[in-house]
C-alpha atoms as a PDB file:
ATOM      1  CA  UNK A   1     -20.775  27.323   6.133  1.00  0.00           C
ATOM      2  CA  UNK A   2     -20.547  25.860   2.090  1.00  0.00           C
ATOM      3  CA  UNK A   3     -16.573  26.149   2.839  1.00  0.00           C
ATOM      4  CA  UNK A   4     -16.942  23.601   5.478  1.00  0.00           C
ATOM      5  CA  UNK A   5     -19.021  21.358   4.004  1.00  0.00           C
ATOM      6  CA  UNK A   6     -16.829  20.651   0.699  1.00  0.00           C
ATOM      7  CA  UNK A   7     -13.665  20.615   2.703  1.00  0.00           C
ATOM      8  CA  UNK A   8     -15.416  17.730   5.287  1.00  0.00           C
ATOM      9  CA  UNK A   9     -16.184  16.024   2.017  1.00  0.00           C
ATOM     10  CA  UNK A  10     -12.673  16.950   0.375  1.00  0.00           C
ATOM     11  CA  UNK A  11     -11.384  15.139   3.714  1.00  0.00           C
ATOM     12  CA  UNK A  12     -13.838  11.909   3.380  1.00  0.00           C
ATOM     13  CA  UNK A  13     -12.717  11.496   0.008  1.00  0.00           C
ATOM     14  CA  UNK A  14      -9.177  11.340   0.841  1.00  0.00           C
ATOM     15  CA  UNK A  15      -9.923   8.986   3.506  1.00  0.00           C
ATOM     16  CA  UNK A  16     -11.867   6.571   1.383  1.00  0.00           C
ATOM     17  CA  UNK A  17      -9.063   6.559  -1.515  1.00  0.00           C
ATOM     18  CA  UNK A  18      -6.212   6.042   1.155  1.00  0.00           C
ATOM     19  CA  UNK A  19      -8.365   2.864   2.170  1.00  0.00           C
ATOM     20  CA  UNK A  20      -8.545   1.860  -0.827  1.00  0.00           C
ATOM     21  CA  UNK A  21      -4.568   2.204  -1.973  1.00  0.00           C
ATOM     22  CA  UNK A  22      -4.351  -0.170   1.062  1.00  0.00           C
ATOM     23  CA  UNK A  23      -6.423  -2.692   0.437  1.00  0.00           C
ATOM     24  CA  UNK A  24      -5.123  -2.895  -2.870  1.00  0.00           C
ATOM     25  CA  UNK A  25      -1.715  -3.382  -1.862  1.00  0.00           C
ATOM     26  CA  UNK A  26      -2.835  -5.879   0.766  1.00  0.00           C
ATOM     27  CA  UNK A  27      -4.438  -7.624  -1.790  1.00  0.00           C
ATOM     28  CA  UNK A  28      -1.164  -7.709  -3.178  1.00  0.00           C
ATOM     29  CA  UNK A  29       1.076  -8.391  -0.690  1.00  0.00           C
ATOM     30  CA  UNK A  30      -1.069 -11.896   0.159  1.00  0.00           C
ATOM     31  CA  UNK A  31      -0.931 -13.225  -3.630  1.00  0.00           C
ATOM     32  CA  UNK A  32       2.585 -14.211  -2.565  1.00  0.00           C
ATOM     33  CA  UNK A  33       3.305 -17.789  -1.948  1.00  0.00           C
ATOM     34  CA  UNK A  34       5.622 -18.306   0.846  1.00  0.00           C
ATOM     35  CA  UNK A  35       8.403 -19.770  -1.166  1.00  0.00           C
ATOM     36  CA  UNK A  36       7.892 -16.203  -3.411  1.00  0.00           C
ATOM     37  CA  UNK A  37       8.279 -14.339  -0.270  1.00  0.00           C
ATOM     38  CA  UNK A  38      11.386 -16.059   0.684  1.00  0.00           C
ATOM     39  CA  UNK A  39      12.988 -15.771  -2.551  1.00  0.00           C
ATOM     40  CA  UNK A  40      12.181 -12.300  -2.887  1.00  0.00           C
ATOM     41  CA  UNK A  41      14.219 -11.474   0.475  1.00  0.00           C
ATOM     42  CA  UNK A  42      17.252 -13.475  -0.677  1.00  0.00           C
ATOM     43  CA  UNK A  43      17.226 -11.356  -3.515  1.00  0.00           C
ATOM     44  CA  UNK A  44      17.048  -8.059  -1.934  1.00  0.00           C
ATOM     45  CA  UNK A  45      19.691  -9.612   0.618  1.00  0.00           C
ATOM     46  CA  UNK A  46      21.726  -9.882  -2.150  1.00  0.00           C
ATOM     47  CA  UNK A  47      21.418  -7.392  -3.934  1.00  0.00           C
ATOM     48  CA  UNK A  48      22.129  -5.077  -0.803  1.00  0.00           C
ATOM     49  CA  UNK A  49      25.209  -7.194  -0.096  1.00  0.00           C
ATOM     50  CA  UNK A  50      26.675  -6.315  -3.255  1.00  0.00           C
ATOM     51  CA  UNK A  51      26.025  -2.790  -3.334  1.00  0.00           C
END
C-alpha cells in the first residue's frame, strides 16, 4: 500500500509542475505587445517563404 501512495504523489507532482510550465509560458506569451505579435508572424512568414 507504500507503492501506491508515492506513485499518487509521484503523479501530483507531475501535475503541479506541468501547471506550472504553463503558466509560465502564458505569462510569456501575454508580455507581447500586439505590434510584437504581428511582427513576429511576418517574420516566421518569411522566413518559411524562403525556405
Amino acid at each position: 500500500m507504500k507503492a501506491w501512495k508515492v506513485v499518487g504523489l509521484a503523479g501530483l507532482v507531475g501535475v503541479a509542475a506541468t501547471g506550472a510550465v504553463i503558466a509560465r509560458g502564458e505569462r510569456k506569451r501575454r508580455a507581447y505587445t500586439p505590434e510584437e505579435v504581428r511582427d513576429r508572424i511576418k517574420t516566421r512568414v518569411k522566413e518559411a517563404a524562403s525556405a
